[in-house]
PDB file of N, CA and C in Angstrom:
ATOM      1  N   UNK A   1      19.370  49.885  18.534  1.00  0.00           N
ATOM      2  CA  UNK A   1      19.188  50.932  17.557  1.00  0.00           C
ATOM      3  C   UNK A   1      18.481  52.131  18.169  1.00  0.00           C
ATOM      4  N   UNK A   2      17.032  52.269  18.230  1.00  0.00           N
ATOM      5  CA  UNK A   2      16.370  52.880  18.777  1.00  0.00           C
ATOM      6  C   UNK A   2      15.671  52.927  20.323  1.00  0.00           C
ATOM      7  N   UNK A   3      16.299  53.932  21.235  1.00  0.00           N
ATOM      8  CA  UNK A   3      16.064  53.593  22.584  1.00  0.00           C
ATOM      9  C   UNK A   3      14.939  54.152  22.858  1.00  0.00           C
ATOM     10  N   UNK A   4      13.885  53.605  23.508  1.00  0.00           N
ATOM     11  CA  UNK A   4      12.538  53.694  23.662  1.00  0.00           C
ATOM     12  C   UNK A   4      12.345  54.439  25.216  1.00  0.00           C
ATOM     13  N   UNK A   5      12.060  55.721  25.320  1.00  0.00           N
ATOM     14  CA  UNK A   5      11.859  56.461  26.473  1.00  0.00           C
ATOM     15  C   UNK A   5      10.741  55.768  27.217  1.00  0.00           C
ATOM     16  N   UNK A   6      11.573  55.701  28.325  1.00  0.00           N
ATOM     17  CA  UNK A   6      10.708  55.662  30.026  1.00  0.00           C
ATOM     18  C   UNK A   6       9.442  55.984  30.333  1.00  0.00           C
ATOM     19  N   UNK A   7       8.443  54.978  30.593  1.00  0.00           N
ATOM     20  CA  UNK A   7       6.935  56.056  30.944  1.00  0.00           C
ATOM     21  C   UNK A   7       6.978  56.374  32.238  1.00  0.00           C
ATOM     22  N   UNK A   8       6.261  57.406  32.603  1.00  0.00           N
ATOM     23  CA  UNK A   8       6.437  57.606  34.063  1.00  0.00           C
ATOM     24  C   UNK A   8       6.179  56.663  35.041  1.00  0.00           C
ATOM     25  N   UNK A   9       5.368  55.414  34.821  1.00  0.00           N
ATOM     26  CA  UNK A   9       5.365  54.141  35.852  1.00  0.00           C
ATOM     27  C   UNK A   9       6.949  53.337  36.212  1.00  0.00           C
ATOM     28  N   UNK A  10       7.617  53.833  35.327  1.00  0.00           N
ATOM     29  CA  UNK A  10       9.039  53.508  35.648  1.00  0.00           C
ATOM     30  C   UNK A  10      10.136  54.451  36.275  1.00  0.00           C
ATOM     31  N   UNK A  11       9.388  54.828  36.492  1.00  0.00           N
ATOM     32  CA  UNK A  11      10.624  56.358  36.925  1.00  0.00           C
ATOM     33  C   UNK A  11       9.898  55.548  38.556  1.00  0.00           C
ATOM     34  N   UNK A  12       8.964  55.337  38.924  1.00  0.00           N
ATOM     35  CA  UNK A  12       8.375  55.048  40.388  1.00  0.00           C
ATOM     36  C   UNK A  12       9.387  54.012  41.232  1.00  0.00           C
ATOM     37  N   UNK A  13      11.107  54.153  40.651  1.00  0.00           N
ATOM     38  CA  UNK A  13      11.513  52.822  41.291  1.00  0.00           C
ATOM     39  C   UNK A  13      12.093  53.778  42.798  1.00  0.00           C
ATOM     40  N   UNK A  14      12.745  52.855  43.598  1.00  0.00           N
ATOM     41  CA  UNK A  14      13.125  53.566  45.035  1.00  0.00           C
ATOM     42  C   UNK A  14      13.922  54.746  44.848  1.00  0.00           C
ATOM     43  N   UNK A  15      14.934  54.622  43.885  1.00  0.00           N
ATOM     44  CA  UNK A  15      15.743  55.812  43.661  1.00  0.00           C
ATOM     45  C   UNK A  15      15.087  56.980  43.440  1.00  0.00           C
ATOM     46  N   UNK A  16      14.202  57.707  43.478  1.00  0.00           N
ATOM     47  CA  UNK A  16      13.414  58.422  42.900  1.00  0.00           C
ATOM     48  C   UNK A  16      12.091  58.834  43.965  1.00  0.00           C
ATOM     49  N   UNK A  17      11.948  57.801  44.963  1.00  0.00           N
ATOM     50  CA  UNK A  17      10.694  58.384  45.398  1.00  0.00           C
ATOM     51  C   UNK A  17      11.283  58.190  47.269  1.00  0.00           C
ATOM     52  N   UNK A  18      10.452  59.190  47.867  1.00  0.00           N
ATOM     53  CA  UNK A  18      10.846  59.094  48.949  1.00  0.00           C
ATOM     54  C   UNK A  18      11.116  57.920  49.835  1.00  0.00           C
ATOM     55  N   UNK A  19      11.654  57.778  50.512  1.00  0.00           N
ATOM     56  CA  UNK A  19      11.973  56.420  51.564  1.00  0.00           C
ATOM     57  C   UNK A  19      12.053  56.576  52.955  1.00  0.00           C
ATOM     58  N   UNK A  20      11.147  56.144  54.174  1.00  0.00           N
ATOM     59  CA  UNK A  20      11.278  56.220  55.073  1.00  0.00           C
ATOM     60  C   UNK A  20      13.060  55.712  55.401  1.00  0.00           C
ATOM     61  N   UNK A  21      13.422  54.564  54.889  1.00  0.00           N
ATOM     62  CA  UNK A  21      14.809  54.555  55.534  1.00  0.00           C
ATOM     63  C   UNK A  21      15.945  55.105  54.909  1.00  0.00           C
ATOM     64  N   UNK A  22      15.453  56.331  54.335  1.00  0.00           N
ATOM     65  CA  UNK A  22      16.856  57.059  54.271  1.00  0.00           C
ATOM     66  C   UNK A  22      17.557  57.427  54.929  1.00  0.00           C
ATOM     67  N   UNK A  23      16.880  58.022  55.889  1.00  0.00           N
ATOM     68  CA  UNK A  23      18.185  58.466  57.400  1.00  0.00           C
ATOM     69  C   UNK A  23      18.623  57.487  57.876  1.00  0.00           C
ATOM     70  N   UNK A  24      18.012  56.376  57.915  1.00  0.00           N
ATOM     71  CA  UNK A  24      18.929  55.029  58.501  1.00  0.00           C
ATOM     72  C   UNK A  24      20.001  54.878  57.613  1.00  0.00           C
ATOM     73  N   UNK A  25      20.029  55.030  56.153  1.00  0.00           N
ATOM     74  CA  UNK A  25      21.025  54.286  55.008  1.00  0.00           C
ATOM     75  C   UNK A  25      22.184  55.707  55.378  1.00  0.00           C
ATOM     76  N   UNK A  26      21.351  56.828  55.496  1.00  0.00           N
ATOM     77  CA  UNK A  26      22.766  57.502  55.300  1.00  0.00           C
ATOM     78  C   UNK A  26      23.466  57.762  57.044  1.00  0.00           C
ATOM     79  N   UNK A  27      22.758  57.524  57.648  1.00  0.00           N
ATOM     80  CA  UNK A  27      23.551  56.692  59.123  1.00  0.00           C
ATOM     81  C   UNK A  27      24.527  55.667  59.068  1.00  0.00           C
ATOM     82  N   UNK A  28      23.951  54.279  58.618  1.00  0.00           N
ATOM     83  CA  UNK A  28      24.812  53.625  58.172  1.00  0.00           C
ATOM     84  C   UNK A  28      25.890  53.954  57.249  1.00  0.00           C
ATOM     85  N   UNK A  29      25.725  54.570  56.100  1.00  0.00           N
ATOM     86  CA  UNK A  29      26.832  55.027  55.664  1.00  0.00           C
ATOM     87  C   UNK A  29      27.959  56.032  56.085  1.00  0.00           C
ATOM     88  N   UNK A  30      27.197  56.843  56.652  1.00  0.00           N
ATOM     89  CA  UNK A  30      28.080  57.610  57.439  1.00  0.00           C
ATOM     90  C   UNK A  30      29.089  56.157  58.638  1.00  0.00           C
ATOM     91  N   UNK A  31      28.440  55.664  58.695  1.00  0.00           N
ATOM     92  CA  UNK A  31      29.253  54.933  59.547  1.00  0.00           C
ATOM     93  C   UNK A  31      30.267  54.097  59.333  1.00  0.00           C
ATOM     94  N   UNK A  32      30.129  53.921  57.984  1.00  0.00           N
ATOM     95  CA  UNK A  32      30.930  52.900  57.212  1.00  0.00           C
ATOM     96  C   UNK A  32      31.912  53.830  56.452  1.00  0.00           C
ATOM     97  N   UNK A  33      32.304  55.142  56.682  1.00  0.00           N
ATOM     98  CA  UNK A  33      32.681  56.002  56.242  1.00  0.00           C
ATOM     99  C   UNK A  33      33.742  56.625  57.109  1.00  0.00           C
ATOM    100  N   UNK A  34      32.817  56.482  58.757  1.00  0.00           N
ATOM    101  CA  UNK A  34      33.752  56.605  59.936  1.00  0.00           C
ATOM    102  C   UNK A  34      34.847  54.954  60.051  1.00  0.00           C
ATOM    103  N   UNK A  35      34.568  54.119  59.772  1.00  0.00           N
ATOM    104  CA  UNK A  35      34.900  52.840  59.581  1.00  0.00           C
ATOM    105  C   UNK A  35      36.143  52.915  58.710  1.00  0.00           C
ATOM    106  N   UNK A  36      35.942  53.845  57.090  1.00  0.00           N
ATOM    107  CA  UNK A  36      37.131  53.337  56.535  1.00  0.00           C
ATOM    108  C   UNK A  36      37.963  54.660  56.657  1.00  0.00           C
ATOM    109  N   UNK A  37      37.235  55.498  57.702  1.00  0.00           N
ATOM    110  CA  UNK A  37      39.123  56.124  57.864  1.00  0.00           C
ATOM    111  C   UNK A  37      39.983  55.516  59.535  1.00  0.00           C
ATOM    112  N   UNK A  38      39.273  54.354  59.547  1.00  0.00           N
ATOM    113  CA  UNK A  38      40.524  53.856  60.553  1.00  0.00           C
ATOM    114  C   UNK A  38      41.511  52.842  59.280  1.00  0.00           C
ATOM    115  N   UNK A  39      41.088  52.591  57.830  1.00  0.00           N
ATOM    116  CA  UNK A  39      41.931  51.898  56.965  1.00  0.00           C
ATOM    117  C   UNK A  39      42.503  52.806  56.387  1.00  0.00           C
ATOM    118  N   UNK A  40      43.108  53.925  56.933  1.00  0.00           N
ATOM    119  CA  UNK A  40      44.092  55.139  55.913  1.00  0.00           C
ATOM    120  C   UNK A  40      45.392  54.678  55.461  1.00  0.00           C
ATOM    121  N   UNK A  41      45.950  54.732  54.675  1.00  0.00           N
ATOM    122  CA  UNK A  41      47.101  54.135  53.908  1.00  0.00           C
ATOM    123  C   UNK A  41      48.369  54.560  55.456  1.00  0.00           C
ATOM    124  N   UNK A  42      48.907  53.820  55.434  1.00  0.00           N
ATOM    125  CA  UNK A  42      50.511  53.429  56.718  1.00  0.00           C
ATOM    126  C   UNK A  42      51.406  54.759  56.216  1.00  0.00           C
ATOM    127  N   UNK A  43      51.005  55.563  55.583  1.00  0.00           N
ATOM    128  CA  UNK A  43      52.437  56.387  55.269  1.00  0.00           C
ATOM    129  C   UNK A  43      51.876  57.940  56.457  1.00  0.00           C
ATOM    130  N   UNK A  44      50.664  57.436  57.105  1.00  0.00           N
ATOM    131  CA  UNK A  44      51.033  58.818  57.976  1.00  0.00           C
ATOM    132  C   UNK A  44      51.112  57.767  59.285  1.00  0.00           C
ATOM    133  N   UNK A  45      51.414  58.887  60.108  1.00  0.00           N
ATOM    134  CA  UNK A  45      51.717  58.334  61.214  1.00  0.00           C
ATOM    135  C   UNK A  45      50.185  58.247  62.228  1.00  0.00           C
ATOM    136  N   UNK A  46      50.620  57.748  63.148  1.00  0.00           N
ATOM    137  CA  UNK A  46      49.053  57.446  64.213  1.00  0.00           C
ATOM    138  C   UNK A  46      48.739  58.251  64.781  1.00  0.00           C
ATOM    139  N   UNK A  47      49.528  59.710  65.263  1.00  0.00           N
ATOM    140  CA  UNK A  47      49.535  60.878  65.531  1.00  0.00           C
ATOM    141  C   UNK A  47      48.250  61.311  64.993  1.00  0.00           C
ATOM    142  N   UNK A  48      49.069  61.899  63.511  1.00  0.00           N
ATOM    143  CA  UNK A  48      48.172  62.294  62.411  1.00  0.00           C
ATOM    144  C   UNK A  48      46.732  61.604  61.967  1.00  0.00           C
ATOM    145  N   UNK A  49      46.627  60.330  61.946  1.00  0.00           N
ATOM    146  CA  UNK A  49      45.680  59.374  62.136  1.00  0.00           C
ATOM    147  C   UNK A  49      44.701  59.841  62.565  1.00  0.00           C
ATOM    148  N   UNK A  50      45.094  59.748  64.078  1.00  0.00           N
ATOM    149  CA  UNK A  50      43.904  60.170  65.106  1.00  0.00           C
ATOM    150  C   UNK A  50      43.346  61.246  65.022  1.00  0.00           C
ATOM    151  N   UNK A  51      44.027  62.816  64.746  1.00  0.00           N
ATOM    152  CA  UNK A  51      43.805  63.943  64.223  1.00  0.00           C
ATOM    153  C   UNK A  51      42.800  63.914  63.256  1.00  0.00           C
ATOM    154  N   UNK A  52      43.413  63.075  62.169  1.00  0.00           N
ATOM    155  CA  UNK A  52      42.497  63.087  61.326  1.00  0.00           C
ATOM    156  C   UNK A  52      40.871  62.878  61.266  1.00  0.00           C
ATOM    157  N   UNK A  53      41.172  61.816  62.524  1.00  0.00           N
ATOM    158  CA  UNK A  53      39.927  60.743  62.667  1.00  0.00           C
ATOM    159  C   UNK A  53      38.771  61.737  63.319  1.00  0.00           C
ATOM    160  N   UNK A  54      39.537  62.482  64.520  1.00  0.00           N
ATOM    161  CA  UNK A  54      38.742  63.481  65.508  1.00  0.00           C
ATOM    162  C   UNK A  54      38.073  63.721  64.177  1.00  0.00           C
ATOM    163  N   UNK A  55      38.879  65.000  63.519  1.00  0.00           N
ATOM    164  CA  UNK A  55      38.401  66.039  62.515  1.00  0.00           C
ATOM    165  C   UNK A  55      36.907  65.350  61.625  1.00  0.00           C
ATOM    166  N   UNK A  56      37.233  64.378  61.040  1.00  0.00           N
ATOM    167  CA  UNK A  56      36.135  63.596  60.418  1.00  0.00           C
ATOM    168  C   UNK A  56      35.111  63.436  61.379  1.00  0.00           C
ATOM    169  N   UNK A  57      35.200  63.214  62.637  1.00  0.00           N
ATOM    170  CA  UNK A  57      33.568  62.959  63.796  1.00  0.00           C
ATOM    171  C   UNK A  57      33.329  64.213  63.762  1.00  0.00           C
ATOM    172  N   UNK A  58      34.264  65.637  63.880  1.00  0.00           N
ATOM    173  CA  UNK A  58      33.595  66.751  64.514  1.00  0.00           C
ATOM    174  C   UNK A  58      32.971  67.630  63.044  1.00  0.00           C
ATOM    175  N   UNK A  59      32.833  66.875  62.099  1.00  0.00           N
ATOM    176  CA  UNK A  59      32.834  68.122  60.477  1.00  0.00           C
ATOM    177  C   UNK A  59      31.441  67.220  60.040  1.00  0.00           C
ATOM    178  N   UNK A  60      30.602  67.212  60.961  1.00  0.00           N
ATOM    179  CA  UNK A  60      28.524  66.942  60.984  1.00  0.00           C
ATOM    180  C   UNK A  60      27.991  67.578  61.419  1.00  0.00           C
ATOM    181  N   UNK A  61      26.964  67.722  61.110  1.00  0.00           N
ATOM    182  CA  UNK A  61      25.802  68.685  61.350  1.00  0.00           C
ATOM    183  C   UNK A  61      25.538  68.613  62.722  1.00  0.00           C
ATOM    184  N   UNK A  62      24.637  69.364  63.398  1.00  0.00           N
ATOM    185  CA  UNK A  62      24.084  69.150  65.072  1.00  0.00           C
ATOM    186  C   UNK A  62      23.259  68.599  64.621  1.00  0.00           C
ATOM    187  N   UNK A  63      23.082  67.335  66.082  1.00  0.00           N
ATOM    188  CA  UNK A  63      21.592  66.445  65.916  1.00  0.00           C
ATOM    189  C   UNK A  63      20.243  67.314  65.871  1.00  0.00           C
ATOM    190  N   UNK A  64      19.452  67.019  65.630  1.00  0.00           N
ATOM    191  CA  UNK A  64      17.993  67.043  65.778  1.00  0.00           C
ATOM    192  C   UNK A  64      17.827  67.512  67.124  1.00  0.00           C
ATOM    193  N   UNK A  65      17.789  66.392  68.226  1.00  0.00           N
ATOM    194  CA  UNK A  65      17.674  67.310  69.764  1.00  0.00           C
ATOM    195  C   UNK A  65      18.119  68.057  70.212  1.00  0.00           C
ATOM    196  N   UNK A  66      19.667  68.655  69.674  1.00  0.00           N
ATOM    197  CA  UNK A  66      20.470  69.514  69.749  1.00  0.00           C
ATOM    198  C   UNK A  66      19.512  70.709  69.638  1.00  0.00           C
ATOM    199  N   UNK A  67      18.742  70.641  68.452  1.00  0.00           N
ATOM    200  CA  UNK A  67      18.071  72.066  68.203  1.00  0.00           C
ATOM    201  C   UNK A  67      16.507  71.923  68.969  1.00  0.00           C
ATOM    202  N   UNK A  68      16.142  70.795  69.500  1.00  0.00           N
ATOM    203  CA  UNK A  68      14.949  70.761  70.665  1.00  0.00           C
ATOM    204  C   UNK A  68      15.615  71.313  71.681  1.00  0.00           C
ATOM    205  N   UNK A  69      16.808  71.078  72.581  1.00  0.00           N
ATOM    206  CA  UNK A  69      16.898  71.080  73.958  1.00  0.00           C
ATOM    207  C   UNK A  69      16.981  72.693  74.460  1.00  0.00           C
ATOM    208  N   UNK A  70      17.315  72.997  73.108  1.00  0.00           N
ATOM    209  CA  UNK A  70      18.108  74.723  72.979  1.00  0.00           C
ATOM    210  C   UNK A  70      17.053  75.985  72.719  1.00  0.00           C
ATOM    211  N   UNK A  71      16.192  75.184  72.445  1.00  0.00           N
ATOM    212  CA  UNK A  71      14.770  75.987  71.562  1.00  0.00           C
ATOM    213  C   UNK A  71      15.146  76.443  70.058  1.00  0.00           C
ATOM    214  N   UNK A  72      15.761  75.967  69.516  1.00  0.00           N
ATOM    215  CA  UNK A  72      16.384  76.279  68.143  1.00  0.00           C
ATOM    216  C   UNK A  72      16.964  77.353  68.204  1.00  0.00           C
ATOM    217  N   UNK A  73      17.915  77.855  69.299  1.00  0.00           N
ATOM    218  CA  UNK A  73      19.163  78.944  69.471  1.00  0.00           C
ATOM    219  C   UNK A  73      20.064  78.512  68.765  1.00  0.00           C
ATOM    220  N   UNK A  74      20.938  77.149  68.960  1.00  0.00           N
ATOM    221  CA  UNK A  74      21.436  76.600  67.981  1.00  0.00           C
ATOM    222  C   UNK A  74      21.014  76.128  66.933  1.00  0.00           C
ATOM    223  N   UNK A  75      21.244  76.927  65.448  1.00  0.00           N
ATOM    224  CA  UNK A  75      20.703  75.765  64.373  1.00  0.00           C
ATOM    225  C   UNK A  75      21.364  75.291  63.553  1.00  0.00           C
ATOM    226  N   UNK A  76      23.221  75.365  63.845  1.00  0.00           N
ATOM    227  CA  UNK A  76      23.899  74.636  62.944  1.00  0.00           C
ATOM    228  C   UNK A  76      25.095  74.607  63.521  1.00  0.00           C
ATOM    229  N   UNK A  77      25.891  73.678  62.621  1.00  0.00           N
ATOM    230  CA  UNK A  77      27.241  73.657  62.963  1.00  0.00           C
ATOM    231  C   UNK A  77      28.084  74.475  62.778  1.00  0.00           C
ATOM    232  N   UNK A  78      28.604  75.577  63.715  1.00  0.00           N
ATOM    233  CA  UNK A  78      29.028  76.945  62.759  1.00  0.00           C
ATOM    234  C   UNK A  78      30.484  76.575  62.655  1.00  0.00           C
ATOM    235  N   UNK A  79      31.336  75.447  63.264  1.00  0.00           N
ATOM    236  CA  UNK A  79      32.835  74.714  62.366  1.00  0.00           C
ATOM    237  C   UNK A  79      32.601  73.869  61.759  1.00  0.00           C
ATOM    238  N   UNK A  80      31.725  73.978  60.409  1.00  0.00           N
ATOM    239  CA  UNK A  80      31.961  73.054  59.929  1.00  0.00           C
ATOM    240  C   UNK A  80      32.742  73.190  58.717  1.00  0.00           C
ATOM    241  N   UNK A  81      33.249  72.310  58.315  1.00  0.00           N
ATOM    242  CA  UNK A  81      34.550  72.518  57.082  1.00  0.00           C
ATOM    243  C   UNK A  81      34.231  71.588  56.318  1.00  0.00           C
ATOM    244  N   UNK A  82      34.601  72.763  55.108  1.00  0.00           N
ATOM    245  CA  UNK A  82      34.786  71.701  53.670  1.00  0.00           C
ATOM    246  C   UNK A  82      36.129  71.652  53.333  1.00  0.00           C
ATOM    247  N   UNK A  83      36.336  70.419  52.501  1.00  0.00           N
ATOM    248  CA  UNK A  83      37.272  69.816  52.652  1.00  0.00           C
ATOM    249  C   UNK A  83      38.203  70.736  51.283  1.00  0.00           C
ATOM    250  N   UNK A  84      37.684  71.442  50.554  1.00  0.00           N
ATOM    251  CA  UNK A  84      37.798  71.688  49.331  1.00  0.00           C
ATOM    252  C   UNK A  84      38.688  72.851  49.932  1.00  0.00           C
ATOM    253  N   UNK A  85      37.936  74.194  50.990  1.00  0.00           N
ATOM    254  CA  UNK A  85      37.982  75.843  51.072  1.00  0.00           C
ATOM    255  C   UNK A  85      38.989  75.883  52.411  1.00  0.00           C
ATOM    256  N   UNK A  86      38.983  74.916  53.584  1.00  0.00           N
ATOM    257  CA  UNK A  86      39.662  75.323  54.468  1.00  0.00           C
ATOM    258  C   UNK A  86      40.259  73.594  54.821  1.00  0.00           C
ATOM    259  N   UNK A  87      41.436  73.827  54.454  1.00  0.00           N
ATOM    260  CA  UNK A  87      42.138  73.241  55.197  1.00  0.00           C
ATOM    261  C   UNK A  87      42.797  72.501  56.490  1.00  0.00           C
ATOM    262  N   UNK A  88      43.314  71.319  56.700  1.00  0.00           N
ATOM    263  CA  UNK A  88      43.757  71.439  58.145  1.00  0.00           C
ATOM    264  C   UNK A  88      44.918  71.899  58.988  1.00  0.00           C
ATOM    265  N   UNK A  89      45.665  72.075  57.803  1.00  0.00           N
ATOM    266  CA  UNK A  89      47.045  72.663  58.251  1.00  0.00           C
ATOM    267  C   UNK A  89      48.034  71.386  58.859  1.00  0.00           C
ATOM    268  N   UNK A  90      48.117  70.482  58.784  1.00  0.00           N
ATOM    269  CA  UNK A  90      49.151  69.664  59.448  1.00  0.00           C
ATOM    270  C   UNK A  90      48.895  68.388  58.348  1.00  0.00           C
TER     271      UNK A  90
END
């Protein structure tokens, strides 16, 4: 009937508050992400595949040391693409 609002001692669950292993989870996920585009549906060819596959490793950010080794000359990925605005053309 009546849903009884949240006190703020419940809002304190992990989702919500910082986590040292977030960069690990979204590492791992990223990885499991690089993982399921080697399962792309059989109707393209392995050509295209691989294309694809490059494109997905090269559309991340620069590491962290990337912007130590450089003195922060580099501070981003300036190809990087969204999937939405630019296209791949093939």
């Amino acid at each position: 009937q009546h849903q009884q609002k949240p006190n703020s001692s419940q809002h304190q669950n992990s989702e919500f508050t910082e986590s040292p292993l977030r960069f690990a989870i979204s590492r791992v996920s990223l990885e499991l992400f690089s993982a399921a585009a080697a399962d792309l549906p059989s109707h393209k060819t392995f050509m295209i595949k691989k294309k694809l596959a490059k494109k997905i490793r090269q559309n991340r950010p620069i590491p962290y040391w990337i912007r130590m080794r450089t003195g922060n000359t580099i501070r981003y990925n300036a190809k990087r693409r969204h999937w939405r605005r630019t296209k791949l053309g093939f």
